[in-house]
C-alpha atoms as a PDB file:
ATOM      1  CA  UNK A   1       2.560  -9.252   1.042  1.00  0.00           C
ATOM      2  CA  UNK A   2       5.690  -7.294  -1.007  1.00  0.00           C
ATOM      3  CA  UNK A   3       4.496  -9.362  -4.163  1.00  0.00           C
ATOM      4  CA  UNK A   4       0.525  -8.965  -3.704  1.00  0.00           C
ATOM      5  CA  UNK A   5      -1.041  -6.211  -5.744  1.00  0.00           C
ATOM      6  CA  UNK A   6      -1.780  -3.019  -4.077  1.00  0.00           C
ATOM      7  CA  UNK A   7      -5.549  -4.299  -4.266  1.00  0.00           C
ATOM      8  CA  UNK A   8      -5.240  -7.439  -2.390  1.00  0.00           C
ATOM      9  CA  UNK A   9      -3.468  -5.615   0.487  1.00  0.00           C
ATOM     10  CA  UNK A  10      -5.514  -2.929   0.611  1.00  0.00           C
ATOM     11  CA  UNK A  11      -8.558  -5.250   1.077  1.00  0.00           C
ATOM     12  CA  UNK A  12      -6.422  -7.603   3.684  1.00  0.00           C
ATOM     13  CA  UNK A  13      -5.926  -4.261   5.592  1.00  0.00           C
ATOM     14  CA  UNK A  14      -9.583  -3.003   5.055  1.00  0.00           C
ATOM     15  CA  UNK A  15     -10.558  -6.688   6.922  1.00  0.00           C
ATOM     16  CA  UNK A  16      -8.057  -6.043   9.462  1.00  0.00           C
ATOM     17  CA  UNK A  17      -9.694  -2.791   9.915  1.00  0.00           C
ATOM     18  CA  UNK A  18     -13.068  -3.975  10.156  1.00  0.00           C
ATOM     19  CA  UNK A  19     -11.968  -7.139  12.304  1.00  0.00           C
ATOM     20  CA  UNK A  20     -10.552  -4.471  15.175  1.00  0.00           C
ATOM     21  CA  UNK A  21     -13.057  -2.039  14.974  1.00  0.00           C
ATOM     22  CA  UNK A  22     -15.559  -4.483  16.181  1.00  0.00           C
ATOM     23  CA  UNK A  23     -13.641  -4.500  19.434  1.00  0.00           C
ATOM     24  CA  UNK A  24     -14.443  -8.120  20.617  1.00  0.00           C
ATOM     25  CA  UNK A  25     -10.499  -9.369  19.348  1.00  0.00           C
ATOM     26  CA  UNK A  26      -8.738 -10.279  22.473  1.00  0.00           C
ATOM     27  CA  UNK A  27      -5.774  -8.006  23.391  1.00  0.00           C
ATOM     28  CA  UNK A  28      -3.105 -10.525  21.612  1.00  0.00           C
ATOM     29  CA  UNK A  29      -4.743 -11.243  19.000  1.00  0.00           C
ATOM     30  CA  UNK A  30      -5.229  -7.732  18.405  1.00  0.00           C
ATOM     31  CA  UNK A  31      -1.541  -6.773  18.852  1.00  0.00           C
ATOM     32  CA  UNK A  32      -1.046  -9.186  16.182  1.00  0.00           C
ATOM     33  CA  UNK A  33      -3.816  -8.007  13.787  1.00  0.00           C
ATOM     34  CA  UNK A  34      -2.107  -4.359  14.544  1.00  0.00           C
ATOM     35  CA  UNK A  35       1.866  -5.575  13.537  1.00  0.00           C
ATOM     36  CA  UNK A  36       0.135  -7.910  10.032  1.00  0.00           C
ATOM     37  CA  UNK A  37      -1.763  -3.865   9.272  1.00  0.00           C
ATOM     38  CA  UNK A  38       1.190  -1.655   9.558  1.00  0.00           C
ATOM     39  CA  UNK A  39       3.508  -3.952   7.113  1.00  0.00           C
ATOM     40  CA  UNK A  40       0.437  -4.017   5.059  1.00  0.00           C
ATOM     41  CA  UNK A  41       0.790  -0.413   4.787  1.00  0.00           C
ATOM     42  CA  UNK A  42       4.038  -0.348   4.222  1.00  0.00           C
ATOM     43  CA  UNK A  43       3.675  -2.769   1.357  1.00  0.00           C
ATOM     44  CA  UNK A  44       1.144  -0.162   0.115  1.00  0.00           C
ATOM     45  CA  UNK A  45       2.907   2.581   0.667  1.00  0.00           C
ATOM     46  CA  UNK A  46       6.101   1.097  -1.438  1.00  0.00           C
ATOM     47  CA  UNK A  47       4.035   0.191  -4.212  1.00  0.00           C
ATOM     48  CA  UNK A  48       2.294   3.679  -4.414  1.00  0.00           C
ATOM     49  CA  UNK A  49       6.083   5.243  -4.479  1.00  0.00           C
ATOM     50  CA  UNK A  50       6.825   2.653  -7.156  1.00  0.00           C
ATOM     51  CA  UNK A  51       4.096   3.354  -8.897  1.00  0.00           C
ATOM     52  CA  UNK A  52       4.709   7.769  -8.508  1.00  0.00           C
ATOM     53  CA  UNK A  53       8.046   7.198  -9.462  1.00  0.00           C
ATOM     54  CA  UNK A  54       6.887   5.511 -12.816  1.00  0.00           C
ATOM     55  CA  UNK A  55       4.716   7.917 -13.777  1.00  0.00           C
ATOM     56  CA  UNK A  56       7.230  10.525 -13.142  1.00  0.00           C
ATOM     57  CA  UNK A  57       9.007  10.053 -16.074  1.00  0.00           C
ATOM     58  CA  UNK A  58       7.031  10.615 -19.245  1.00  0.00           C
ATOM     59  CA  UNK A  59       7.988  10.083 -23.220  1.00  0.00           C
ATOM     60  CA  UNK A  60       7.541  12.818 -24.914  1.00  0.00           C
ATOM     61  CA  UNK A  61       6.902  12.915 -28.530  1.00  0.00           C
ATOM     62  CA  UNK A  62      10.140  12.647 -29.392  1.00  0.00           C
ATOM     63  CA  UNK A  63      10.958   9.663 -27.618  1.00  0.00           C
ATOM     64  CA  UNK A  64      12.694  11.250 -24.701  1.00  0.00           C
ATOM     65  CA  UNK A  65      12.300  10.404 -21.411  1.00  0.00           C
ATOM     66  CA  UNK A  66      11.349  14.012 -19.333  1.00  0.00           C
ATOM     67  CA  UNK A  67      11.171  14.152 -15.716  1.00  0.00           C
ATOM     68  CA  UNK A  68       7.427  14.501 -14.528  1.00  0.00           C
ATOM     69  CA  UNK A  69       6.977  17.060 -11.658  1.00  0.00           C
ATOM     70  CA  UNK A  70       4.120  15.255  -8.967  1.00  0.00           C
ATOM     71  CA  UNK A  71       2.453  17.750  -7.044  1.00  0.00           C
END
């Protein structure tokens, strides 16, 4: 999960998503489905922060490194 791509757990939870939204996954099953989901997002979530906090910081011309402002 940590070392999929952000793809491959986004489509995992998209399943996951589809699978419970159906509404015929026993209660169990479903609590199960629900715990796998929200460390998928987590692992999403991490990776997205990762990925902000790369593109934060920019080269400039001269080499530098300058902080990037995100908003």
């Amino acid at each position: 999960m940590e070392n999929d791509s952000f793809e491959d757990n986004l489509k995992e939870l998209e399943e996951i998503v589809a699978k419970l939204e159906k509404g015929d996954v026993p209660l169990d099953d479903a609590i199960e489905e629900f715990k796998k989901a929200m460390d998928l997002v987590k692992a999403c979530d991490d990776k997205l922060k990762d990925a902000q906090d790369t593109i934060a910081k920019i080269v400039n011309d001269n080499g530098e490194i300058v902080d990037f402002d995100v908003e």
